[in-house]
Protein backbone atom coordinates (compact mmCIF):
# COMPACT_ATOMS: atom_id res chain seq x y z
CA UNK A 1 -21.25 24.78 -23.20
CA UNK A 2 -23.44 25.40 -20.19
CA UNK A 3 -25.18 22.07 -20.21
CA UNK A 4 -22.20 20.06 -20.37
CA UNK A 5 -20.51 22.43 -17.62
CA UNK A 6 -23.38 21.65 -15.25
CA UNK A 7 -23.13 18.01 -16.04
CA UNK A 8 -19.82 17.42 -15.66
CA UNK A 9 -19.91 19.65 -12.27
CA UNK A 10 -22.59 17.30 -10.85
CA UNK A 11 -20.73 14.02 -11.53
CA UNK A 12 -17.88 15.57 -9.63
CA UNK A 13 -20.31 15.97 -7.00
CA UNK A 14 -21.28 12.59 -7.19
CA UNK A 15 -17.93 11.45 -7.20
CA UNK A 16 -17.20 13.09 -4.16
CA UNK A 17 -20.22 11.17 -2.40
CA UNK A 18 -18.73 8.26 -3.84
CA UNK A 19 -15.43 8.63 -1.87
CA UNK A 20 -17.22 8.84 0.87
CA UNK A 21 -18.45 5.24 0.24
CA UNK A 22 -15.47 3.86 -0.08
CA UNK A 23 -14.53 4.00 3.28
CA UNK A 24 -17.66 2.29 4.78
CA UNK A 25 -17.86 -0.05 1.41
CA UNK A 26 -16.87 -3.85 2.72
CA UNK A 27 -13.83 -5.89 1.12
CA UNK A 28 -16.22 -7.53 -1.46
CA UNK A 29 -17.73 -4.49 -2.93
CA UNK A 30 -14.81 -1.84 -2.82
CA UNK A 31 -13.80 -2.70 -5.98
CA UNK A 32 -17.05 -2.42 -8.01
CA UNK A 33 -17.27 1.24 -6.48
CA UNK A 34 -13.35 1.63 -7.03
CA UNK A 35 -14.14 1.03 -10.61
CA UNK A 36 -17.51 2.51 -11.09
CA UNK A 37 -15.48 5.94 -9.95
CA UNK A 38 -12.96 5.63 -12.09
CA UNK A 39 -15.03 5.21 -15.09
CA UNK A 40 -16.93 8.54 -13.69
CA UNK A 41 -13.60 10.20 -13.80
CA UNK A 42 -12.51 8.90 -17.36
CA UNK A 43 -15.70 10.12 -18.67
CA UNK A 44 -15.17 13.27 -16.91
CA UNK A 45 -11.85 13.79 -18.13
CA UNK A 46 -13.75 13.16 -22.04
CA UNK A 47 -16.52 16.18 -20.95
CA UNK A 48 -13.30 18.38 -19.61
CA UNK A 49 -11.86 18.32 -23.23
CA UNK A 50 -14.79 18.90 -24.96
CA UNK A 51 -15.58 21.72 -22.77
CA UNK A 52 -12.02 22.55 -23.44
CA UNK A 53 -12.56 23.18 -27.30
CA UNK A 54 -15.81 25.14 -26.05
CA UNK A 55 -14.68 27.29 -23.93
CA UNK A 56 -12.06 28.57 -26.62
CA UNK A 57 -14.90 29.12 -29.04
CA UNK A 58 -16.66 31.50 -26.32
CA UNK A 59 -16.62 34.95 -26.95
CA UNK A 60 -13.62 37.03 -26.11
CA UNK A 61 -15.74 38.68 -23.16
CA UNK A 62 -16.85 35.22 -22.02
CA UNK A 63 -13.69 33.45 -22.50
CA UNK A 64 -11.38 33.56 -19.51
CA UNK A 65 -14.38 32.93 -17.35
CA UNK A 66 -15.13 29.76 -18.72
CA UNK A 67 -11.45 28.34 -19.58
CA UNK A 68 -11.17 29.38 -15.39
CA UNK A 69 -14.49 27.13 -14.84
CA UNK A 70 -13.31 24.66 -16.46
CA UNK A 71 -9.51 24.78 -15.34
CA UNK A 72 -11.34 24.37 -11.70
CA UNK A 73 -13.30 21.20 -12.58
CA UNK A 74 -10.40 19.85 -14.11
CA UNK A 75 -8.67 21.04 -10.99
CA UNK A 76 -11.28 18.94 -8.78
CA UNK A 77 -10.74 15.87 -10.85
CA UNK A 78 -7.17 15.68 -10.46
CA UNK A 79 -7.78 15.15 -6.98
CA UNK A 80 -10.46 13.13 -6.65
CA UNK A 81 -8.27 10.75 -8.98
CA UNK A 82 -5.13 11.08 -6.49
CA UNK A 83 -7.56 10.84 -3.90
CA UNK A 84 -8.86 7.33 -5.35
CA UNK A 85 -5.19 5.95 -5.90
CA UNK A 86 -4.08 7.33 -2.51
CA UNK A 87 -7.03 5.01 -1.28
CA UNK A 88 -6.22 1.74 -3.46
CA UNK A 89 -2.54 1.84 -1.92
CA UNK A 90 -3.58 1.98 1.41
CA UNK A 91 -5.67 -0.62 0.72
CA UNK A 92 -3.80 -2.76 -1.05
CA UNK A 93 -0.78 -1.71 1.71
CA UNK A 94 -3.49 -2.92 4.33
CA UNK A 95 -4.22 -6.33 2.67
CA UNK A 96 -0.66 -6.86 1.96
CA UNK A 97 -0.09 -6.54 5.98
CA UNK A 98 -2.60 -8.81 6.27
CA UNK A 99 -1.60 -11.35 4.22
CA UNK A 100 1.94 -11.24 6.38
CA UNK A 101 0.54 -11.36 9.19
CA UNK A 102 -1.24 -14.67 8.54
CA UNK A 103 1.99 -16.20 6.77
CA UNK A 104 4.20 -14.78 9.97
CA UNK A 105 1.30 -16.57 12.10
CA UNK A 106 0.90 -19.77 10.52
CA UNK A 107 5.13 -19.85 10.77
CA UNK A 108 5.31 -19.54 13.92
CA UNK A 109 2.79 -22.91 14.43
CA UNK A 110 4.65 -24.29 12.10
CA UNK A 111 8.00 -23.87 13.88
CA UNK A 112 6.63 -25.12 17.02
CA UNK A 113 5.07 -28.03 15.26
CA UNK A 114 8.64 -28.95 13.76
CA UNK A 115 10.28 -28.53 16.84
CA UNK A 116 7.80 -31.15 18.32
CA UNK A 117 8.67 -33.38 15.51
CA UNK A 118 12.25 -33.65 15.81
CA UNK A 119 12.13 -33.82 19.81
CA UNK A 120 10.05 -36.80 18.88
CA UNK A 121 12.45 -38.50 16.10
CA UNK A 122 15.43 -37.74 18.38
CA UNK A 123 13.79 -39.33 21.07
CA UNK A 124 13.31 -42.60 18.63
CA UNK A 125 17.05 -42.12 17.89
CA UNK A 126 17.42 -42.61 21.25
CA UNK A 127 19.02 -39.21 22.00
CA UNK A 128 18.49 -37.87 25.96
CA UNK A 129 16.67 -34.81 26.80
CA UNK A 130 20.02 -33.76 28.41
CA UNK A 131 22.03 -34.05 24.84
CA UNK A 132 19.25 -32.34 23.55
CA UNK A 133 18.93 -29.47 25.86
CA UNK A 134 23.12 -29.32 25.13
CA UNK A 135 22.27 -28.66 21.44
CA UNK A 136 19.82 -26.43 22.11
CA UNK A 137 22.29 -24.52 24.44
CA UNK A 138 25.07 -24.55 22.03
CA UNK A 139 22.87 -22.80 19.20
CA UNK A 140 21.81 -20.17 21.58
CA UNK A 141 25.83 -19.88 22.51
CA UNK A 142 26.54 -19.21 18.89
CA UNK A 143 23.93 -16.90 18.44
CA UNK A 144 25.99 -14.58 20.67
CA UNK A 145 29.37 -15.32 19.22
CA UNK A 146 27.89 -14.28 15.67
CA UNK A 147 26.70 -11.10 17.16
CA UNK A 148 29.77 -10.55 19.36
CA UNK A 149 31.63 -11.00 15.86
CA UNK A 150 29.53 -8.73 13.87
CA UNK A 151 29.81 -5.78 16.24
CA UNK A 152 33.76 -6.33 16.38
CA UNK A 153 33.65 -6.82 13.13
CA UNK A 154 31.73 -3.43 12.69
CA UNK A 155 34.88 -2.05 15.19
CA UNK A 156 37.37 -2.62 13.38
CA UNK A 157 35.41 -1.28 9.89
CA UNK A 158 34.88 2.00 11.79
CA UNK A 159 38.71 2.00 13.53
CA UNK A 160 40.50 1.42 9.49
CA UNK A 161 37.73 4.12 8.22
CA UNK A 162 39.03 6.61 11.14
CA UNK A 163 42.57 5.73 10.30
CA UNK A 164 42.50 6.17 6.74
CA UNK A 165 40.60 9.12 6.88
């Protein structure tokens, strides 16, 4: 049982120096060391049963040291696995952000490019910059009447709830 013990107790040592890589590791290569740790973990998780079945086949006097030995590793694994996931979601959180941010960017150009587009075609049309800056006006004016109605609208919600209540 020893052998295996002081195997398994140096790839969770290694594992732990692999964490640390992780975090300096650059967008192309995180994921061969995500999964190179992970397969160090699965096999670890193999070694921690078989050292399971040992340790119950130690001598009485020898037992509940060993079951607590290996009860510890298997301790240390656990969280060096939630450790690893806890690290893929914030990474995948972080590239999801990222990915938003570009599409929320390239909107945005977008927009203003569209907006150019139909100033231009309006202009064809032979609309004025004056009946343009009206339309323009008049959407901003109902932006405030649809908020104006959604807070009396919210009023009057809280006034019945207060009444019936």
């Amino acid at each position: 049982m020893e052998p295996l013990y002081q195997q398994t107790h140096k790839q969770v040592h290694e594992i732990q120096s692999h964490m640390g890589r992780l975090e300096t590791a650059d967008k192309q290569s995180v994921h061969l060391v995500e999964n190179e740790i992970q397969a160090s973990i699965d096999q670890i998780f193999s070694h921690l049963e078989r050292l399971e079945i040992l340790s119950s086949k130690e001598p009485p006097n020898k037992r509940q040291n060993a079951k607590l030995r290996v009860d510890q590793l298997k301790y240390d694994v656990q969280h060096l696995q939630t450790a690893l996931r806890n690290f893929q979601h914030r990474r995948y959180t972080r590239e999801q952000q990222e990915r938003q941010r570009e599409e929320l960017l390239s909107r945005t150009f977008t927009t203003n490019g569209t907006q150019k587009k139909i100033l231009d075609i309006a202009n064809m049309l032979g609309l004025s910059n004056t009946v343009m800056r009206l339309i323009e006006k008049r959407a901003f004016q109902d932006k405030y009447f649809m908020i104006g109605g959604m807070l009396l609208t919210c009023a009057v919600m809280f006034l019945v709830v207060q009444y019936l209540t």
